[in-house]
Protein backbone atom coordinates (compact mmCIF):
# COMPACT_ATOMS: atom_id res chain seq x y z
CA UNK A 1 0.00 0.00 0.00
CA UNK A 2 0.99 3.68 -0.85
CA UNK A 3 -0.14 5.46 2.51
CA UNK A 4 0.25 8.90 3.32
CA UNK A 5 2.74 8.81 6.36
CA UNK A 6 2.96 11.41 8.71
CA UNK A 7 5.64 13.74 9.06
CA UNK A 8 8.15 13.82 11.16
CA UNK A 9 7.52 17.14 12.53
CA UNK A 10 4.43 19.64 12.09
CA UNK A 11 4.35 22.78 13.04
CA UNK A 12 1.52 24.11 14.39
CA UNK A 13 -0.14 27.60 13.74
CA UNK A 14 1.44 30.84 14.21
CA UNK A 15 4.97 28.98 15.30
CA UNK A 16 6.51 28.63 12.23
CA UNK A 17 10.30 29.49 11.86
CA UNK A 18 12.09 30.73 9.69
CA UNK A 19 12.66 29.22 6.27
CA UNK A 20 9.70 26.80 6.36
CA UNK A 21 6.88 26.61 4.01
CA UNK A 22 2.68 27.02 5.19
CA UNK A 23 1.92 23.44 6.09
CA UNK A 24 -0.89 21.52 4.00
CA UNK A 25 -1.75 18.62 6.42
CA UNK A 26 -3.98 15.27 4.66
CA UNK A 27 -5.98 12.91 6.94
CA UNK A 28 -8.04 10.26 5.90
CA UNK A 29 -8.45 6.38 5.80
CA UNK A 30 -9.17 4.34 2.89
CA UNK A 31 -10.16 1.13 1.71
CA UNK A 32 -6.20 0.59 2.23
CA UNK A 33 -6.76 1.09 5.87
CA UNK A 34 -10.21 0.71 6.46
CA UNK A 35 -13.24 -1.83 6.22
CA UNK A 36 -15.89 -0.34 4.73
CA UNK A 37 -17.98 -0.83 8.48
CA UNK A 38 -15.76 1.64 9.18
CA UNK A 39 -15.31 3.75 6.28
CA UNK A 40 -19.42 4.15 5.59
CA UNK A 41 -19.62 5.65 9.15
CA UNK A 42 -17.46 8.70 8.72
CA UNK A 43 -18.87 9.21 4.87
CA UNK A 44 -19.85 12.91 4.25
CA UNK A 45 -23.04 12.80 1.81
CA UNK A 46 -23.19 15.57 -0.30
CA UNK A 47 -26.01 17.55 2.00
CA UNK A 48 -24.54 17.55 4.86
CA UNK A 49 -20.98 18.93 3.28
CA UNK A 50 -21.52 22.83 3.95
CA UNK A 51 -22.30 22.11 7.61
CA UNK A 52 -18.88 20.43 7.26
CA UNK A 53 -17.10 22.89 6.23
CA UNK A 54 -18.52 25.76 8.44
CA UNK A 55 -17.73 23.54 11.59
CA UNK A 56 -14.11 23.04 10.19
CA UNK A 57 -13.63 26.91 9.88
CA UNK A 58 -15.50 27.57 13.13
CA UNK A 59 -13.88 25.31 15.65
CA UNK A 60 -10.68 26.78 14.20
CA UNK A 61 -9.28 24.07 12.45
CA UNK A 62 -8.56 25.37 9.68
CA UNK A 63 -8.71 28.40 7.15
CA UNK A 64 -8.58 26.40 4.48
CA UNK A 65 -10.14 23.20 3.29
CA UNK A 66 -11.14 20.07 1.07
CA UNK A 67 -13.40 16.97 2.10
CA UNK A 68 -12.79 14.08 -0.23
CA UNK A 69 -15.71 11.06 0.20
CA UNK A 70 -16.54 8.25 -1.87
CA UNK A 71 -16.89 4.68 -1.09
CA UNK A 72 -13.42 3.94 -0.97
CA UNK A 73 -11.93 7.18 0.90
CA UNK A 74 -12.77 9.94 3.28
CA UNK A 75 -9.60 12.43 3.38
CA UNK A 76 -9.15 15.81 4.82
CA UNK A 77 -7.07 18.51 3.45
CA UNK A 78 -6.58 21.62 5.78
CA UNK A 79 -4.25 24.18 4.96
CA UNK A 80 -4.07 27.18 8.31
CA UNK A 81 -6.32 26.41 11.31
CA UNK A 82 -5.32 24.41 14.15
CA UNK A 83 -6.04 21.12 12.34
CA UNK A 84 -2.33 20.05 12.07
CA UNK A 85 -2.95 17.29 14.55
CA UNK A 86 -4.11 13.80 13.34
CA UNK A 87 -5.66 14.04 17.01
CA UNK A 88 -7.20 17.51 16.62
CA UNK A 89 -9.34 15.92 12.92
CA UNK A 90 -10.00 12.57 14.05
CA UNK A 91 -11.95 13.97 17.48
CA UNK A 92 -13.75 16.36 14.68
CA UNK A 93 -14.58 13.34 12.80
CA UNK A 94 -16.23 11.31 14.87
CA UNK A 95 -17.91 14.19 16.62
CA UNK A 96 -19.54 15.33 13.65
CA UNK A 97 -21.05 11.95 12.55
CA UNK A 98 -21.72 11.09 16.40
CA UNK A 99 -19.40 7.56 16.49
CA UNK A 100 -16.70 6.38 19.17
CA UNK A 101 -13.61 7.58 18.10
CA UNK A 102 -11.83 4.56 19.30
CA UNK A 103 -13.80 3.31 15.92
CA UNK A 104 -10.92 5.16 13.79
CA UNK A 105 -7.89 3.78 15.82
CA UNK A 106 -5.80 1.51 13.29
CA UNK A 107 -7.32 3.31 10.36
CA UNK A 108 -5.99 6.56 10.18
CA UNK A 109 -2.92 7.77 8.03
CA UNK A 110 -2.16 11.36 7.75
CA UNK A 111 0.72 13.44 6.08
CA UNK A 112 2.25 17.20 5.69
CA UNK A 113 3.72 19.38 3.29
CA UNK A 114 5.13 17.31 0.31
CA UNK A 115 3.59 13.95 1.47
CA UNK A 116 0.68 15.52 1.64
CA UNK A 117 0.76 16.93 -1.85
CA UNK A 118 2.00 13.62 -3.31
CA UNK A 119 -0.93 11.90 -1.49
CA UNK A 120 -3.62 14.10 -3.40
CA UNK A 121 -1.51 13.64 -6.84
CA UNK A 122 -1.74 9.82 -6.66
CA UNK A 123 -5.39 9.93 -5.88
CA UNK A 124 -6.35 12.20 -8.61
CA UNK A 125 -4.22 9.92 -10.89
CA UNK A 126 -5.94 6.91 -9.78
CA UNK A 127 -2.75 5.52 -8.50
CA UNK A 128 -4.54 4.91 -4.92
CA UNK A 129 -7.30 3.39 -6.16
CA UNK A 130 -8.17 -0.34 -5.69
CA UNK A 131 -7.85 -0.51 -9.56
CA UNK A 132 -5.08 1.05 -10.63
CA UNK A 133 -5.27 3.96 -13.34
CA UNK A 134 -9.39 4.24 -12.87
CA UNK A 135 -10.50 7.36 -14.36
CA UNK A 136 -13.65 7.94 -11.76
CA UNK A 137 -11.64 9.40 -9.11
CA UNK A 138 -10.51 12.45 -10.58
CA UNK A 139 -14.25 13.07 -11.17
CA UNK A 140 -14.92 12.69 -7.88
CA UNK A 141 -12.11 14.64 -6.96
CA UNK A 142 -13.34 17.70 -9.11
CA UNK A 143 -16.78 17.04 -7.27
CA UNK A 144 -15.14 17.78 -3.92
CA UNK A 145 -13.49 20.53 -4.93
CA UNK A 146 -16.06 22.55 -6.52
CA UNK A 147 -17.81 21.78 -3.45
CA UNK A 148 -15.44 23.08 -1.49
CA UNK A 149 -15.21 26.23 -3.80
CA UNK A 150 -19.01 26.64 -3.01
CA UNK A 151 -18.84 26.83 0.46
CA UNK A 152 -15.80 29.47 0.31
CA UNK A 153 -13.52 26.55 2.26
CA UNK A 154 -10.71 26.63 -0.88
CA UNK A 155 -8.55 29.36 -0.80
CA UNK A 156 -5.73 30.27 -2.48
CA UNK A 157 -3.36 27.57 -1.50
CA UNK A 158 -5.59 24.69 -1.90
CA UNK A 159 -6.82 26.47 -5.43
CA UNK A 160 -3.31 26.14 -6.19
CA UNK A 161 -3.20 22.56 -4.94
CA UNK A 162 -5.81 20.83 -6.97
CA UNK A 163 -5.06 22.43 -10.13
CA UNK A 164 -1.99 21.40 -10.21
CA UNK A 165 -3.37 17.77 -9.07
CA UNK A 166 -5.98 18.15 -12.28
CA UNK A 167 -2.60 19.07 -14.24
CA UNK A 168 -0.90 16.36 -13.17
CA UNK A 169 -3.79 13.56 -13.48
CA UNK A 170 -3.80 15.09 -17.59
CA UNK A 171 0.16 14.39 -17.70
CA UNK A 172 0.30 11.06 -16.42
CA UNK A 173 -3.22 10.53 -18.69
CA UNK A 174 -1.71 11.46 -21.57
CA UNK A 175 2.33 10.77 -20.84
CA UNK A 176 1.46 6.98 -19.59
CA UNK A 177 -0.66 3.61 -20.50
CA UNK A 178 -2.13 4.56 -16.54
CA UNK A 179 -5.65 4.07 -18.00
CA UNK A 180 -5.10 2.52 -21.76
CA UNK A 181 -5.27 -1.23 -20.58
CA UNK A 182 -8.33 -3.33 -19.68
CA UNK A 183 -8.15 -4.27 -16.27
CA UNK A 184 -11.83 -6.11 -15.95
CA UNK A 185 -13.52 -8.88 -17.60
CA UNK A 186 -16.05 -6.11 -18.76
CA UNK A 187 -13.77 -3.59 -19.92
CA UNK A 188 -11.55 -6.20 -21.68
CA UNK A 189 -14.74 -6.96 -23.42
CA UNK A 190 -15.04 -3.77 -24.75
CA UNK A 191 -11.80 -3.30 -25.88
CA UNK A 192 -11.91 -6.75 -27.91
CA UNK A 193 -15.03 -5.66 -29.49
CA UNK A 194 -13.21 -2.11 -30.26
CA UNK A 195 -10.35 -4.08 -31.80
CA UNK A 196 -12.25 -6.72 -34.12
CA UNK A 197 -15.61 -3.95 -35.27
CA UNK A 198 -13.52 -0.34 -34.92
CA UNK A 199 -15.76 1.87 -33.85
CA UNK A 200 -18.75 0.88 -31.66
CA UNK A 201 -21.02 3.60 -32.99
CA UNK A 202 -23.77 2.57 -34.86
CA UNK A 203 -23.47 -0.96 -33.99
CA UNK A 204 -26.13 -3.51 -32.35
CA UNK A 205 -25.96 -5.19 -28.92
CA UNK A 206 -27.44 -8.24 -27.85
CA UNK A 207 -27.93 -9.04 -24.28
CA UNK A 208 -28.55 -12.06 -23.24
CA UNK A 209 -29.20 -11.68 -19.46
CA UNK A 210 -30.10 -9.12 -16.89
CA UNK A 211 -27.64 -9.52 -13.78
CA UNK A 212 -24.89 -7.10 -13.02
CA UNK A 213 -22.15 -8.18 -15.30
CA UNK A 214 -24.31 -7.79 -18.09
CA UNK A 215 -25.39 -4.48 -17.24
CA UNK A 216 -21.61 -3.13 -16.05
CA UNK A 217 -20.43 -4.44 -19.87
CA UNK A 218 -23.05 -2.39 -21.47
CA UNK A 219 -22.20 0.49 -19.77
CA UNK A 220 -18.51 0.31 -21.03
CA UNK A 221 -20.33 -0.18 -24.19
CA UNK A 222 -22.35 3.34 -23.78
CA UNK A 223 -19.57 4.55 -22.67
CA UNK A 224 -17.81 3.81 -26.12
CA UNK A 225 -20.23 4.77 -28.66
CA UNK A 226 -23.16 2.10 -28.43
CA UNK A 227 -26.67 3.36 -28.43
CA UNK A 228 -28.76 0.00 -30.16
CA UNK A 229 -29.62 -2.58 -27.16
CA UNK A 230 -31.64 -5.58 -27.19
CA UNK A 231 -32.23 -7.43 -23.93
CA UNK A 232 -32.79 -10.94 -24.06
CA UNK A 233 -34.16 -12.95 -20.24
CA UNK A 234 -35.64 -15.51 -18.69
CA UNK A 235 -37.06 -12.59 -16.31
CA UNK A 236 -39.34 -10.05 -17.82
CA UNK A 237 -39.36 -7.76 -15.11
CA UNK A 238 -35.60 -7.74 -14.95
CA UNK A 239 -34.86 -7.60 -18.59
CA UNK A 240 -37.48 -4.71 -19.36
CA UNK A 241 -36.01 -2.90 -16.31
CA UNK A 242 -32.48 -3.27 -18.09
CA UNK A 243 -33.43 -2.47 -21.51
CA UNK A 244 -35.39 1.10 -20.26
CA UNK A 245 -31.90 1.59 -18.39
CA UNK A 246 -30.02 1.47 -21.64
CA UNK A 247 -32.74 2.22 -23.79
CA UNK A 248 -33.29 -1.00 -25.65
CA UNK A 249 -35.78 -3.60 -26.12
CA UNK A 250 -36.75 -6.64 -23.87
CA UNK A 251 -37.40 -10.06 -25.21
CA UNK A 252 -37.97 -13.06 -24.36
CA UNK A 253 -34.88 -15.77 -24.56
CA UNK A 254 -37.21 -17.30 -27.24
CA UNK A 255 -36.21 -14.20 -29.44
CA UNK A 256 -32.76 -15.08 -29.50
CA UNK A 257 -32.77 -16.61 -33.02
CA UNK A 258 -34.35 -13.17 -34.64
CA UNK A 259 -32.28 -10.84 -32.45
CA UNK A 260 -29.15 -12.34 -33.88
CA UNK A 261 -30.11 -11.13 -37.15
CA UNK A 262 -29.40 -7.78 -36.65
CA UNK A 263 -27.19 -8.18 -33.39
CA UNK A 264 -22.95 -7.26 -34.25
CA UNK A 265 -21.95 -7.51 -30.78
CA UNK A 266 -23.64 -10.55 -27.94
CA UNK A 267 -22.84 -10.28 -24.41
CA UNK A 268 -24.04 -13.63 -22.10
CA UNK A 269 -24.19 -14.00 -18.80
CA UNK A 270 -27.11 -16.40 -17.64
CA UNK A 271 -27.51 -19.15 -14.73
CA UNK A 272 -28.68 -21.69 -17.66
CA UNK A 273 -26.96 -24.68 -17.03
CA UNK A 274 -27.27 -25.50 -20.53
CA UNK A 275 -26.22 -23.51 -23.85
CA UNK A 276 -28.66 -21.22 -24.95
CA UNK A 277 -26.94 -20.48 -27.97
CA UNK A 278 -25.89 -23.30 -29.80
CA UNK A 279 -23.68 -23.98 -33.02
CA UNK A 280 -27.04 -25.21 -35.03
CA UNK A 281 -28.77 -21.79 -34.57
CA UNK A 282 -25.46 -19.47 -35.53
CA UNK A 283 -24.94 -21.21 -38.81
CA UNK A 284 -28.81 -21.32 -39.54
CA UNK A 285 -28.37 -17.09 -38.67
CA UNK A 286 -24.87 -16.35 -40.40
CA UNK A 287 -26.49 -18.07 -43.32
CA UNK A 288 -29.30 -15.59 -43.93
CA UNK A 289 -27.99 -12.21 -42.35
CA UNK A 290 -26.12 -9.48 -44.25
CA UNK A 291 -24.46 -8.01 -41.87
CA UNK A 292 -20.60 -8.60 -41.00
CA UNK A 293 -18.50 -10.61 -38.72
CA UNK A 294 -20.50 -11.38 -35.27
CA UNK A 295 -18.78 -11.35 -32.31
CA UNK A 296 -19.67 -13.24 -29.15
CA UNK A 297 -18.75 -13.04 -25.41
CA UNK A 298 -20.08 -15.50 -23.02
CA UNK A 299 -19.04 -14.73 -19.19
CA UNK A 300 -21.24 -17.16 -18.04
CA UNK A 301 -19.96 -20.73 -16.18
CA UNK A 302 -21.29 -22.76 -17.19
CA UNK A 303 -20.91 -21.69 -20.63
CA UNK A 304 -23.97 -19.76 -22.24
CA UNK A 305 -22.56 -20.67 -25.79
CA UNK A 306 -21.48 -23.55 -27.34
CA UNK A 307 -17.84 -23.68 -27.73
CA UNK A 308 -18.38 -25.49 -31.38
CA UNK A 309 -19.62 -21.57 -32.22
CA UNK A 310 -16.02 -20.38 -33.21
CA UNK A 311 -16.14 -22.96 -35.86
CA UNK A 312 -18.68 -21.04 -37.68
CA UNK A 313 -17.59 -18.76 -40.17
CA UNK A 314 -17.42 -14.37 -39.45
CA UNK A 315 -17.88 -15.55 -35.67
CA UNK A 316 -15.53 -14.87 -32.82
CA UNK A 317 -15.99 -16.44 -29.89
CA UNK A 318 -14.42 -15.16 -26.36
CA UNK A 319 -15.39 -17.04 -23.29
CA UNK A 320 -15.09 -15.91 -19.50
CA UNK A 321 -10.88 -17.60 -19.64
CA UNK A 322 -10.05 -15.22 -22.81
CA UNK A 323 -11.08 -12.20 -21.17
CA UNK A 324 -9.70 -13.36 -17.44
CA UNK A 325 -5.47 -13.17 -19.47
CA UNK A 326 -6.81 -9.83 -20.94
CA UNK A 327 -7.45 -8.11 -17.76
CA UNK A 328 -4.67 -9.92 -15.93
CA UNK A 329 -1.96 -8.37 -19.19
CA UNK A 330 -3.71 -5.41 -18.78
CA UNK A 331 -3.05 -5.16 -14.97
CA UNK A 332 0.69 -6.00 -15.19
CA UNK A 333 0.79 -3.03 -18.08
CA UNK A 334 -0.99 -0.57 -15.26
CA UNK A 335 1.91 -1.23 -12.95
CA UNK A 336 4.45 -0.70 -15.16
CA UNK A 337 2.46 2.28 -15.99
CA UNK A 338 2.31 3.38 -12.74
CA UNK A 339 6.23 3.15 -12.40
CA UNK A 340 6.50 6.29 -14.89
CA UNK A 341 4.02 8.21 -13.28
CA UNK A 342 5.41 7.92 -9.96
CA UNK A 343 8.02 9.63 -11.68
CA UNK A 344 6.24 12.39 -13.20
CA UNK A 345 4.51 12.55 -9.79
CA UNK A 346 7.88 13.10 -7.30
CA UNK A 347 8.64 15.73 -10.38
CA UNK A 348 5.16 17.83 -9.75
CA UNK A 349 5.64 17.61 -6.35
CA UNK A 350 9.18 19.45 -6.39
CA UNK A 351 7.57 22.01 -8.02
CA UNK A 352 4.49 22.62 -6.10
CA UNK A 353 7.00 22.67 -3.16
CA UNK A 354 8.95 25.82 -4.54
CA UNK A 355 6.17 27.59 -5.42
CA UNK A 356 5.07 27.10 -1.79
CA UNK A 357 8.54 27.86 -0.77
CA UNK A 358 8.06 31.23 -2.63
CA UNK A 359 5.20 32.59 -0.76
CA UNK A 360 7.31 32.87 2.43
CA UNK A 361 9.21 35.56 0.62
CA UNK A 362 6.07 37.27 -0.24
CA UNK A 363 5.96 39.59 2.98
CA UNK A 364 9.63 40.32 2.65
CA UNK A 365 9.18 41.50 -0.56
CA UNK A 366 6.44 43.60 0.29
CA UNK A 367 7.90 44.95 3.06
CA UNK A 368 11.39 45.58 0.81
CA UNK A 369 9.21 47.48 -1.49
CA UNK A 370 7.32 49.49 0.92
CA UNK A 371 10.91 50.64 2.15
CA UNK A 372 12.47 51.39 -1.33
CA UNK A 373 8.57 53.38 -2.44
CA UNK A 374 8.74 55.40 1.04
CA UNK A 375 12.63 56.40 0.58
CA UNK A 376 11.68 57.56 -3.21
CA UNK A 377 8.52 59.49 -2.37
CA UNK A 378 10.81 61.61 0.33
CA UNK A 379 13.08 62.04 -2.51
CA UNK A 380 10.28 62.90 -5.09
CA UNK A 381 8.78 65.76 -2.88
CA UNK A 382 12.40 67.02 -1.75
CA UNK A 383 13.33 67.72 -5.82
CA UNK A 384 10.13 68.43 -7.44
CA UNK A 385 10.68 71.87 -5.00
CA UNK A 386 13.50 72.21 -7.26
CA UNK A 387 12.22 71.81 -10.34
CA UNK A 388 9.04 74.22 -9.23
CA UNK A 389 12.15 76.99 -8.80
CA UNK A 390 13.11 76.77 -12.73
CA UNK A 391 16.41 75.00 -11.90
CA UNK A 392 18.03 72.74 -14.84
CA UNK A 393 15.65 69.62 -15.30
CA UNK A 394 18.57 67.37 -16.26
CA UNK A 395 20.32 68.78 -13.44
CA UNK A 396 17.60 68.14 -10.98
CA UNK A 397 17.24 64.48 -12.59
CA UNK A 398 20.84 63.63 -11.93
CA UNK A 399 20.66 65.10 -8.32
CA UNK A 400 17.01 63.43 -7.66
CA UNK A 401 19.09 59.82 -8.66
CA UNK A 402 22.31 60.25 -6.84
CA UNK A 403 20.49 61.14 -3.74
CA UNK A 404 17.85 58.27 -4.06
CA UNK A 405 20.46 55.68 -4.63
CA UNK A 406 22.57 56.73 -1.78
CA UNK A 407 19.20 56.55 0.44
CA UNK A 408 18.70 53.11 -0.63
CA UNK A 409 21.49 51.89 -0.33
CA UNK A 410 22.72 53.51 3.18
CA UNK A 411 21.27 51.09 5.32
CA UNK A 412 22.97 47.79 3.54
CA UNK A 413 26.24 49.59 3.60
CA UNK A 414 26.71 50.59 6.71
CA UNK A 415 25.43 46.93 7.78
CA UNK A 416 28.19 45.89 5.83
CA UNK A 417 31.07 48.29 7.28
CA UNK A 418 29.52 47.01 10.62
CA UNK A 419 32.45 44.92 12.88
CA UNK A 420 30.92 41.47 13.11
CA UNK A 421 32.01 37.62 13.03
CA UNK A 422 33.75 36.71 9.31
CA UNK A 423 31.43 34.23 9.00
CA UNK A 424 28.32 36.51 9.19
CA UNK A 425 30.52 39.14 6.84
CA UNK A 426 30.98 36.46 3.87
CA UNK A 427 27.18 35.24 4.38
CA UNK A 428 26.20 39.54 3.73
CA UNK A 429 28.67 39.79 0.86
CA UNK A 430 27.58 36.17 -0.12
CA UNK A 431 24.06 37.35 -0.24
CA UNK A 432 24.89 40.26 -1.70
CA UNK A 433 26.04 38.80 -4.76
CA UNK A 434 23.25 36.73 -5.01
CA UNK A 435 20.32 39.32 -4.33
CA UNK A 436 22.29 41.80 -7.27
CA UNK A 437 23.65 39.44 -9.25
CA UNK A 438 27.11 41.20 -9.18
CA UNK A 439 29.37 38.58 -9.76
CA UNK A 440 27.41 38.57 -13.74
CA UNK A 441 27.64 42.04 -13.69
CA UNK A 442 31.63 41.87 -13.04
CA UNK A 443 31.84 39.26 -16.04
């Protein structure tokens, strides 16, 4: 498991030396850490998120912040606040949704600063995900954020945050194979039928079942372009409840025969313990229909189809095995995937660091500025009294620069000139250098 460990050291609010950059703190468990007893008791539904978020910002814990929940994860990001504590968020937790907070112990991980941030970029990646690479959780992840946007509890560091996490998500997307290769029996299906028809628009689906295999393959196959179903079931109620779902037809399994006519793709997935498609009535069909190759996928054990099918000319026939090595290459590619966006990930995350790094010079800047603007307004009012008497312009000009340079720079010199240790002299002059660039200057 990829947790997000805790750092070593967090500092709290307000007590933040020198040097060190505004702490983004994660807390959460997972269904890495978690069972999903647990996990379903700390869930945040999506009504009761803006009460979150005000009681985050009014018990003080924090001035910023982002409430990831789905099945699989509830995390916290705070960012200001006094919610740098995994102590200080888990008594929140189970506060707010009323359980024991012994419930949590064992469950818990939590992180700062850059574990923190490389936490959120695996997530949005789908690199924490129980399948690797799954595209659903940077969805999710753009749910919680606009709902966080909604309820004012993103500012500008967490803004900052998860667009760079969106960013990132798009690299690995479109930099690795994170989310090319089939990783389930129903995806692999869909690729297979990608690879042997092309393109799945315009073509004809024939289910042949009602259970939730069947109906997780044709979403992949909505998902991809098909919009003709027919639903084929022992169960009326069940198949015509499919079929509206996907807005198809429901038959009878009697109908099989005629709905192979026109059918370019069959999915199976009964209980039969018998074939219900058998090699007599595909060559009777292939022999009269004008349409194209037919390709058939039977996830059923026992089989739905009889394995004599693939004899038949224009058919392909893929049982439950075929599709089991699919998703089983397609996992190994996903890891090797993963490998190169790890990568890409410890990259982003330098560079989210320095821009955080960069903010702590923000107020020194400002307040260098501020100095500089209130020694050249002095300046400004001292010679514009000369150039009100008529004296020489260009002579005023030169005077008004001399005199604001020496102004600036008085302070820094006579630090310099100051007698101090050698070691705090070549650190000035180092700095110096640095801050002016004067060694380029001398070159």
């Amino acid at each position: 498991m990829q947790s997000c460990p805790a750092s070593a050291t967090i500092q709290p609010p307000n007590r933040r030396s020198a040097g060190t950059v505004t702490t983004i703190f994660c807390f959460g468990l997972s269904h890495h850490t978690a069972p999903i007893a647990v996990r379903e008791k700390v869930a945040f539904s999506p009504e009761r998120l803006a009460a979150a978020y005000h009681d985050l910002a009014e018990q003080g814990l924090a001035a910023e912040s982002l409430i990831i929940s789905t099945c699989n994860r509830t995390e916290i990001y705070v960012h200001g606040g006094a919610g740098y504590h995994r102590q200080a968020l888990q008594d929140w937790l189970c506060h707010f949704h009323g359980v024991d907070p012994r419930l949590l112990d064992g469950h818990i991980y939590h992180s700062s600063d850059a574990e923190a941030v490389r936490h959120l970029f695996r997530v949005a990646c789908g690199l924490d995900s129980m399948i690797i690479g799954e595209p659903q959780i940077l969805g999710q992840v753009k749910d919680a954020y606009q709902a966080a946007a909604d309820n004012g509890a993103a500012g500008p560091v967490l803004n900052r945050l998860l667009h760079w996490a969106f960013r990132v998500a798009k690299r690995v997307r479109s930099e690795t194979a994170i989310g090319s290769a089939p990783v389930s029996v129903a995806y692999a299906a869909v690729c297979l039928a990608k690879q042997l028809l092309g393109s799945l628009e315009g073509k004809s689906v024939l289910l042949i079942g009602a259970g939730d295999t069947i109906e997780l393959v044709a979403t992949h196959l909505r998902e991809h372009g098909v919009e003709r179903f027919a639903v084929a079931n022992r169960s009326a109620e069940r198949g015509q409840q499919l079929a509206e779902k996907f807005t198809g037809d429901a038959h009878a399994l009697e109908a099989i025969p005629h709905l192979l006519q026109d059918a370019d793709v069959v999915v199976s997935c009964t209980a039969s313990l018998l074939p219900i498609v058998t090699r007599e009535t595909i060559s009777a069909v292939m022999a009269r229909r004008a349409r194209g190759d037919l390709m058939l996928v039977d996830l059923a054990v026992p089989r739905d189809i009889a394995p004599e099918v693939e004899g038949v000319a224009q058919c392909f026939l893929y049982t439950l095995d075929d599709l089991n090595d699919i998703a089983q290459a397609g996992m190994r590619a996903r890891r090797e995937a993963a490998s190169a966006a790890e990568l890409i990930i410890a990259e982003e995350v330098g560079e989210f660091q320095q821009w955080r790094e960069s903010l702590d010079v923000v107020p020194a800047i400002r307040r260098l500025r501020d100095h500089v603007e209130g020694r050249r307004q002095e300046e400004l009012r001292r010679f514009s009294h000369y150039l009100d008497q008529g004296q020489d312009p260009r002579a005023v000009l030169e005077a008004f620069s001399k005199a604001l340079m020496n102004k600036v720079l008085h302070d820094p010199i006579a630090t310099l000139r100051q007698p101090c240790q050698d070691a705090t002299n070549e650190s000035l002059v180092a700095a110096l250098d640095i801050l002016f660039r004067l060694s380029d200057a001398e070159g």
